[in-house]
PDB file of N, CA and C in Angstrom:
ATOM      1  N   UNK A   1       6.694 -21.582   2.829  1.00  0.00           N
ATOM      2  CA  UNK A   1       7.572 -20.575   2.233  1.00  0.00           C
ATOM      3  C   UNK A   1       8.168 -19.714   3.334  1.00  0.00           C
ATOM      4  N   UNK A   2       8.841 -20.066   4.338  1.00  0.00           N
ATOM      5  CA  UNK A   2       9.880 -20.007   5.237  1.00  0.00           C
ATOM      6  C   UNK A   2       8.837 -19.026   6.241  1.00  0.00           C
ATOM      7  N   UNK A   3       8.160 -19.770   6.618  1.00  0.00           N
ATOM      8  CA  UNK A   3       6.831 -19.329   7.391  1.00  0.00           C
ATOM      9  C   UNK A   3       6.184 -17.620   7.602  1.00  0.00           C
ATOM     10  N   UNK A   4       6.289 -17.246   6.027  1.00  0.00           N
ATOM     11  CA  UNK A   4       5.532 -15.918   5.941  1.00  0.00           C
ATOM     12  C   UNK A   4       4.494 -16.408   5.538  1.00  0.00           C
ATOM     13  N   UNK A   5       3.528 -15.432   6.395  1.00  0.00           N
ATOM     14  CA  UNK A   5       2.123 -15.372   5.795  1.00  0.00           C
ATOM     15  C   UNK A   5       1.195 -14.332   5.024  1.00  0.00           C
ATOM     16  N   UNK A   6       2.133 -12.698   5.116  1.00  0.00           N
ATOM     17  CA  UNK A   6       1.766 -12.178   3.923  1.00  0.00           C
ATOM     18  C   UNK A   6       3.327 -11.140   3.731  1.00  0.00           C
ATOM     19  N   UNK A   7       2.636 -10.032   2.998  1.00  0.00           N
ATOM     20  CA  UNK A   7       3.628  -9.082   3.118  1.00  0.00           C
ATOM     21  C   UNK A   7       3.455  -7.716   2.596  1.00  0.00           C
ATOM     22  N   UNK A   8       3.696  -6.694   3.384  1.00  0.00           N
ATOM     23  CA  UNK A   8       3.748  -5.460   3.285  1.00  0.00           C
ATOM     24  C   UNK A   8       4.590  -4.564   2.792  1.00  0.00           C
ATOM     25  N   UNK A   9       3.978  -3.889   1.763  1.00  0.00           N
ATOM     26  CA  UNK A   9       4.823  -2.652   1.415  1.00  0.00           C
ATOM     27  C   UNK A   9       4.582  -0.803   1.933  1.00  0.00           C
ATOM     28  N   UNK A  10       5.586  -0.069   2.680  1.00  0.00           N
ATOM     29  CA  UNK A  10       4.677   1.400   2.734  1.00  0.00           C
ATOM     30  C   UNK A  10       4.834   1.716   1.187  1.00  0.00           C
ATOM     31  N   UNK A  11       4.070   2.742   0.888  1.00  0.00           N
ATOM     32  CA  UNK A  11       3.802   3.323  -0.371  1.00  0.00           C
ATOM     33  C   UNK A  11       4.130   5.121   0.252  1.00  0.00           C
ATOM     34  N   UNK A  12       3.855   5.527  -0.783  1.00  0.00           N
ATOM     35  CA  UNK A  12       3.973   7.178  -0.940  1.00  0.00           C
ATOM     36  C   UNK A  12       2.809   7.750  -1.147  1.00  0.00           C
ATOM     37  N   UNK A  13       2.344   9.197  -0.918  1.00  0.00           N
ATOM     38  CA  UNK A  13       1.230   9.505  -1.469  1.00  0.00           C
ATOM     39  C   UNK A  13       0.986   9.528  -2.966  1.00  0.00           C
ATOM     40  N   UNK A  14      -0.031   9.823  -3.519  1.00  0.00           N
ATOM     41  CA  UNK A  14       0.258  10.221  -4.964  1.00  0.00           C
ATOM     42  C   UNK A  14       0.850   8.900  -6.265  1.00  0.00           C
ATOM     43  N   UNK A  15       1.899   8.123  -5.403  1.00  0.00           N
ATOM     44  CA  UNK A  15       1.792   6.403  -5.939  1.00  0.00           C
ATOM     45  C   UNK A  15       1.167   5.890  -7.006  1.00  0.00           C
ATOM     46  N   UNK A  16      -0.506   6.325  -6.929  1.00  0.00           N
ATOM     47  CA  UNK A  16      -0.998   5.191  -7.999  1.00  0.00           C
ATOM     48  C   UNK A  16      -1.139   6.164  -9.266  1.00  0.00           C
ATOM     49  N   UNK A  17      -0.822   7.753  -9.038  1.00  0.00           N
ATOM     50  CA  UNK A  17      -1.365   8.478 -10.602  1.00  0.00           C
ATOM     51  C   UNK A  17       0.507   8.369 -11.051  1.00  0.00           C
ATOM     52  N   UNK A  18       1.166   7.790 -10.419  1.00  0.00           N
ATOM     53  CA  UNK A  18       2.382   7.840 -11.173  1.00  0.00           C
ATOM     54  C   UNK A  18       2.710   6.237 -12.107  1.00  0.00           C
ATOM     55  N   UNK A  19       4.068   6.285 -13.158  1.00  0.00           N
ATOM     56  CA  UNK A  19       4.396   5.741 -13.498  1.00  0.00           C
ATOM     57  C   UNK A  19       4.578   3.908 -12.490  1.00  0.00           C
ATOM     58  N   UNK A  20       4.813   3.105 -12.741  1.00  0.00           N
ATOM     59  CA  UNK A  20       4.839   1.507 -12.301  1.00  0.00           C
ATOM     60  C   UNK A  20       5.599   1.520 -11.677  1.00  0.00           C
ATOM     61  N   UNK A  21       6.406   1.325 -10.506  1.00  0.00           N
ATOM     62  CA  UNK A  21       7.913   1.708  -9.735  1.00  0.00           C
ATOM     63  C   UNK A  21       8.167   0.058  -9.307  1.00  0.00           C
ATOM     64  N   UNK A  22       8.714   0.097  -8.930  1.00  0.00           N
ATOM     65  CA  UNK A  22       9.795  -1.107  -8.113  1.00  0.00           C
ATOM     66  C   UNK A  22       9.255  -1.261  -6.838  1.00  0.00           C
ATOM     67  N   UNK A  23       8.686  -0.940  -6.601  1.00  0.00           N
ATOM     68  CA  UNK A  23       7.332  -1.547  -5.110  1.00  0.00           C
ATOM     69  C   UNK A  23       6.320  -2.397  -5.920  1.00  0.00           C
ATOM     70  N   UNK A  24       5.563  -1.907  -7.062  1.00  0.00           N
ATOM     71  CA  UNK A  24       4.985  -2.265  -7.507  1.00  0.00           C
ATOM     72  C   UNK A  24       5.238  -3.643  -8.429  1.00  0.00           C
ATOM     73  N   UNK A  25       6.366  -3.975  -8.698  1.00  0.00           N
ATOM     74  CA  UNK A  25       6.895  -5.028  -9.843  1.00  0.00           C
ATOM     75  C   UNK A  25       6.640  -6.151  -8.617  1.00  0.00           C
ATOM     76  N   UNK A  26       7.639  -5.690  -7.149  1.00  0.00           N
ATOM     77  CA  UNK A  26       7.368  -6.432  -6.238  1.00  0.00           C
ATOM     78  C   UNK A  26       6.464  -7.035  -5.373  1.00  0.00           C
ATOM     79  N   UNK A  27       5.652  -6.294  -5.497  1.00  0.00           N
ATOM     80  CA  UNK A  27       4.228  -6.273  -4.824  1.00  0.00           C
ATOM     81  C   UNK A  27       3.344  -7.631  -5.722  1.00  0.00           C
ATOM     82  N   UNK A  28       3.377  -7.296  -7.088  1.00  0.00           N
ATOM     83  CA  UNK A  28       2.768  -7.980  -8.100  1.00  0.00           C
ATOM     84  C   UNK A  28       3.507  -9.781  -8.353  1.00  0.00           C
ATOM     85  N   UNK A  29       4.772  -9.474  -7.953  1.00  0.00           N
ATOM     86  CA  UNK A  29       5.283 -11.171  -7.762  1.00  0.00           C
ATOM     87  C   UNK A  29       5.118 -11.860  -6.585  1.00  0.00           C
ATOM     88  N   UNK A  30       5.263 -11.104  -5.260  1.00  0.00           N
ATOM     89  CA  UNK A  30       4.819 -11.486  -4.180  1.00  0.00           C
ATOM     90  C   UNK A  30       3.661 -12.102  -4.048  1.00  0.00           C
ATOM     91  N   UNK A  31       2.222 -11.033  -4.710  1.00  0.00           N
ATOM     92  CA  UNK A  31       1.145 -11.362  -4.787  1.00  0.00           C
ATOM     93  C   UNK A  31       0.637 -12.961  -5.264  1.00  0.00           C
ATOM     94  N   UNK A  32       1.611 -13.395  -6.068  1.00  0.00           N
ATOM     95  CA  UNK A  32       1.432 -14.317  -6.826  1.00  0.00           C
ATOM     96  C   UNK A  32       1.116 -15.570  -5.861  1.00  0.00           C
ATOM     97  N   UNK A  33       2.026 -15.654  -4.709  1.00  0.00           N
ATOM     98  CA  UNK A  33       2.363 -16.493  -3.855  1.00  0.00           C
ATOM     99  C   UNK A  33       1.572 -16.200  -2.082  1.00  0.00           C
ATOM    100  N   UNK A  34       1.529 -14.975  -1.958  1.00  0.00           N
ATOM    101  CA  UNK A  34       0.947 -14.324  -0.752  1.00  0.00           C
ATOM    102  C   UNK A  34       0.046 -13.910  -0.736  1.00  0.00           C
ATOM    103  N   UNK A  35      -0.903 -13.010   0.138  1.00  0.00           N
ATOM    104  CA  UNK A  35      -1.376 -11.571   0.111  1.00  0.00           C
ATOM    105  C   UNK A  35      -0.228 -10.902   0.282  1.00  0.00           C
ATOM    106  N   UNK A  36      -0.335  -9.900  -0.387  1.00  0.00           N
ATOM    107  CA  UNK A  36       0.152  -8.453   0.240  1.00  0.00           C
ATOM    108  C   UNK A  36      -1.153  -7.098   0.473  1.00  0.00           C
ATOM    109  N   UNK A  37      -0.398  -6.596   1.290  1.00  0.00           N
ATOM    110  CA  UNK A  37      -0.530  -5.442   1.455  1.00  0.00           C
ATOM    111  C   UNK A  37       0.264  -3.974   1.335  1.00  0.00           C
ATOM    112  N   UNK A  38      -0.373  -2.936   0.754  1.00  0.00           N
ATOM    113  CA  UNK A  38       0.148  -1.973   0.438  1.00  0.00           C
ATOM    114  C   UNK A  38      -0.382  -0.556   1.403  1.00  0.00           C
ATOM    115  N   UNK A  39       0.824  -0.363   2.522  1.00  0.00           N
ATOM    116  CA  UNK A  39       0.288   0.265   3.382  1.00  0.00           C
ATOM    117  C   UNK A  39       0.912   1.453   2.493  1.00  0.00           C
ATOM    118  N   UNK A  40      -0.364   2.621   2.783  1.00  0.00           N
ATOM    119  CA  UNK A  40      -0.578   3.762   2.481  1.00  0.00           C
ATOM    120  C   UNK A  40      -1.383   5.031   3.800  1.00  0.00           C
ATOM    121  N   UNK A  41       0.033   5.610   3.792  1.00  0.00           N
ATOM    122  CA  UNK A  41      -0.127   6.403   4.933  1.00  0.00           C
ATOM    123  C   UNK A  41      -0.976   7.998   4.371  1.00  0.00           C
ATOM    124  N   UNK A  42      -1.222   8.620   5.130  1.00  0.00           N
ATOM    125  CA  UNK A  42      -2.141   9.434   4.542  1.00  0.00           C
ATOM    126  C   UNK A  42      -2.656  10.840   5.426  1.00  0.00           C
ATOM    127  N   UNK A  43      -1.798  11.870   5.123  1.00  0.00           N
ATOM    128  CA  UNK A  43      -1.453  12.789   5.722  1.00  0.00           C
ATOM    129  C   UNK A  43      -2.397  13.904   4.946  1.00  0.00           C
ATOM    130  N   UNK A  44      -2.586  14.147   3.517  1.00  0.00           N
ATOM    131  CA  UNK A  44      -3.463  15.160   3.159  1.00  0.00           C
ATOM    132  C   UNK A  44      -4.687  14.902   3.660  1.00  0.00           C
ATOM    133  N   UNK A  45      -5.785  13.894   3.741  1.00  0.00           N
ATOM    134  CA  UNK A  45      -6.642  13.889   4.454  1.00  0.00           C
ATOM    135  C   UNK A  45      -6.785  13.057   5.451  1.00  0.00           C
ATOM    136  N   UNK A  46      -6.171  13.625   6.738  1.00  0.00           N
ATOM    137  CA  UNK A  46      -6.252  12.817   7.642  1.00  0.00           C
ATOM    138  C   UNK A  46      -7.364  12.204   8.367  1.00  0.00           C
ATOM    139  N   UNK A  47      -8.931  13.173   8.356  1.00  0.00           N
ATOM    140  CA  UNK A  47      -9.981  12.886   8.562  1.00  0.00           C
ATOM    141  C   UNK A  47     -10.877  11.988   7.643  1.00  0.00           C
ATOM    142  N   UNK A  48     -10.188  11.292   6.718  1.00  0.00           N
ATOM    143  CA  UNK A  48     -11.119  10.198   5.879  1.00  0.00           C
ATOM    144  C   UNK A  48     -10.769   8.607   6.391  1.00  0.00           C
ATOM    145  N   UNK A  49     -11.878   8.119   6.387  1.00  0.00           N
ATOM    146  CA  UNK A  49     -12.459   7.061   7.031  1.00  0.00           C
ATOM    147  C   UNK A  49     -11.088   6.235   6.405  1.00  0.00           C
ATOM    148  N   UNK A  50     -10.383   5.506   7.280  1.00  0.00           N
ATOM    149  CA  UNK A  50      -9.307   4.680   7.078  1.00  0.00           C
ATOM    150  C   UNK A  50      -9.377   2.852   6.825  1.00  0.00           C
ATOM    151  N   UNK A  51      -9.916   2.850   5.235  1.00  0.00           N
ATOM    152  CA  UNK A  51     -10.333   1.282   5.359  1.00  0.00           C
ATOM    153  C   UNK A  51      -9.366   0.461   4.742  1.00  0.00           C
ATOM    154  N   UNK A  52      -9.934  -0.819   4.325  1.00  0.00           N
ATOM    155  CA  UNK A  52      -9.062  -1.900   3.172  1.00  0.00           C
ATOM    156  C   UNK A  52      -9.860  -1.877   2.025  1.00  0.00           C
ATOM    157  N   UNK A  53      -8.989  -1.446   1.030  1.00  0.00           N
ATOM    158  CA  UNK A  53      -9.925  -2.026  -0.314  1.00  0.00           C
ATOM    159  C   UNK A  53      -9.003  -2.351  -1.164  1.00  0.00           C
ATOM    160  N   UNK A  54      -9.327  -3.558  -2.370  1.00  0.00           N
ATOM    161  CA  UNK A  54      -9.009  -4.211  -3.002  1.00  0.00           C
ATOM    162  C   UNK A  54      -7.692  -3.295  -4.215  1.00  0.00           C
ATOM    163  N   UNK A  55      -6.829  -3.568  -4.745  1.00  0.00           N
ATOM    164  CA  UNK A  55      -5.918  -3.211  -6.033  1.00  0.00           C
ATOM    165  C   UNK A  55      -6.688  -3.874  -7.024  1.00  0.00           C
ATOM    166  N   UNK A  56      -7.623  -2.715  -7.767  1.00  0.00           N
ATOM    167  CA  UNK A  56      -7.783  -3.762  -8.945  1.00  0.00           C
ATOM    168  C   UNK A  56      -7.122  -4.294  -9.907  1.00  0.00           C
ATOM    169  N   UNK A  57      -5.662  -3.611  -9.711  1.00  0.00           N
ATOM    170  CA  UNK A  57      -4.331  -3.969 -10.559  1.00  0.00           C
ATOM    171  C   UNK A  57      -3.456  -5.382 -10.717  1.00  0.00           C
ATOM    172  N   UNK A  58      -3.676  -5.413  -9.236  1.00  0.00           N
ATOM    173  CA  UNK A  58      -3.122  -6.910  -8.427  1.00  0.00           C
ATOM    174  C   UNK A  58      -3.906  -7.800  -7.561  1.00  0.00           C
ATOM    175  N   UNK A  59      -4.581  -8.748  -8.408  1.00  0.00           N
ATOM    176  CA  UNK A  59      -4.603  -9.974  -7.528  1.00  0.00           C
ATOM    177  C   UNK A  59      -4.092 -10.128  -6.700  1.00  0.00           C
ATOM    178  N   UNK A  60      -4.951 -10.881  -5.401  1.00  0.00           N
ATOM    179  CA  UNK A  60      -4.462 -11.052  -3.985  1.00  0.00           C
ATOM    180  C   UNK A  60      -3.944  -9.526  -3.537  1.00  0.00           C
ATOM    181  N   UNK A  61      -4.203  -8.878  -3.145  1.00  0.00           N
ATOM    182  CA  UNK A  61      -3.444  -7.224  -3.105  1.00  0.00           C
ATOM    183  C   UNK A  61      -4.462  -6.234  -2.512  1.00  0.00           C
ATOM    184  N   UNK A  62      -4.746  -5.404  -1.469  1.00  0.00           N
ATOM    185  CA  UNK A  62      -4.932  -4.986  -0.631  1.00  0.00           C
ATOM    186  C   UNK A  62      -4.620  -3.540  -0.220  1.00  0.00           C
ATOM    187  N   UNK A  63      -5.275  -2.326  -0.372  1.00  0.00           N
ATOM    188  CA  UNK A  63      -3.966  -1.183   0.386  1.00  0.00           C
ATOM    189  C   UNK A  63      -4.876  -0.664   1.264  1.00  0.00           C
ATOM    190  N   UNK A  64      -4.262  -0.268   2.198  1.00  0.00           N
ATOM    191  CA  UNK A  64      -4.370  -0.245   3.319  1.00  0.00           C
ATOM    192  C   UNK A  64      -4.021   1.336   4.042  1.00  0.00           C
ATOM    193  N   UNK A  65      -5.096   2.387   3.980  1.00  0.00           N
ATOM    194  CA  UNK A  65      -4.670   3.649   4.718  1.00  0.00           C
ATOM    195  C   UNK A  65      -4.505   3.850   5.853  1.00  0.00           C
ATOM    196  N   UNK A  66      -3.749   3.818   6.440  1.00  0.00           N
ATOM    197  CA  UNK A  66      -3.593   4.385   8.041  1.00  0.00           C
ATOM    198  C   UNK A  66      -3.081   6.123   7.820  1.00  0.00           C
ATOM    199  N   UNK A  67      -3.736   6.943   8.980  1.00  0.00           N
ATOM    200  CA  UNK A  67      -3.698   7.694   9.790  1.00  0.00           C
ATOM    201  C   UNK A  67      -2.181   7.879  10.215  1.00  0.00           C
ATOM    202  N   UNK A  68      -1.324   8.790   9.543  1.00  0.00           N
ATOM    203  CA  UNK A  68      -0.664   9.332   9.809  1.00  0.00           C
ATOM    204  C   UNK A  68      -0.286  10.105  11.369  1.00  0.00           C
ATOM    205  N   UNK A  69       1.020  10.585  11.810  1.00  0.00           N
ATOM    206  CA  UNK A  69       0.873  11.079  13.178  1.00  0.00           C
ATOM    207  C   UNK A  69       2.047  11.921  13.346  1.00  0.00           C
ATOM    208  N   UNK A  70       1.648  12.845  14.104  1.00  0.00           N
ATOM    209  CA  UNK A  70       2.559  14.486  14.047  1.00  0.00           C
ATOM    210  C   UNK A  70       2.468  15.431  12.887  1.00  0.00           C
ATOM    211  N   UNK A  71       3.521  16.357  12.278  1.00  0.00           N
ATOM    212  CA  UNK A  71       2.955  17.280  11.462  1.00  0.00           C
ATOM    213  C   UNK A  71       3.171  16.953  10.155  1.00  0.00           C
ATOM    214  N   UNK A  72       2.424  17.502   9.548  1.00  0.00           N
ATOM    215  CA  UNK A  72       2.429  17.078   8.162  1.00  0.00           C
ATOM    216  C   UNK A  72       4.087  17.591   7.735  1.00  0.00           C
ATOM    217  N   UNK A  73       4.489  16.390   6.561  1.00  0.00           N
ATOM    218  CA  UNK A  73       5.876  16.386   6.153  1.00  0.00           C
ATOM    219  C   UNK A  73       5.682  16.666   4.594  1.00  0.00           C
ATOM    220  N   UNK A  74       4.615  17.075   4.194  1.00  0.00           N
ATOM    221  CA  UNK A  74       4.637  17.084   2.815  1.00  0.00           C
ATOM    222  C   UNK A  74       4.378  18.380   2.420  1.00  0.00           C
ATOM    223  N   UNK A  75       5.229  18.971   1.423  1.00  0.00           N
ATOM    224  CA  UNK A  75       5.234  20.881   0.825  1.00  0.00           C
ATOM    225  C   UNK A  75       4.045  21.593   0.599  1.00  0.00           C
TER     226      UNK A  75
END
């Protein structure tokens, strides 16, 4: 499949207590065929342990916090 081997989306904070968006429709068809991953950057707590854990929403699906860098951009 034109030699991808997975695929990534950034996300927003706050993301999963909201409504289903258009990352997500995509994420979930991709999944079908790939892994993805759902990178999730993460600026309110920057001191929490930055791992991988599973979407229990989406099969094959992954998100992924990284450690944000410089000053916080959020109100």
């Amino acid at each position: 499949m034109l030699g991808i081997d997975s695929v990534y989306f950034l996300m927003f904070a706050g993301w999963r207590t909201e409504m289903v968006s258009n990352r997500w429709h995509y994420a979930t068809r991709w999944a079908r065929h790939l892994p993805v991953v759902l990178v999730q950057p993460d600026q309110i707590t920057p001191r929490r342990a930055h791992l991988s854990e599973p979407d229990e929403r989406i099969p094959n699906c992954e998100i992924l916090s990284v450690r944000t860098t410089g000053d916080t951009t959020y109100a």
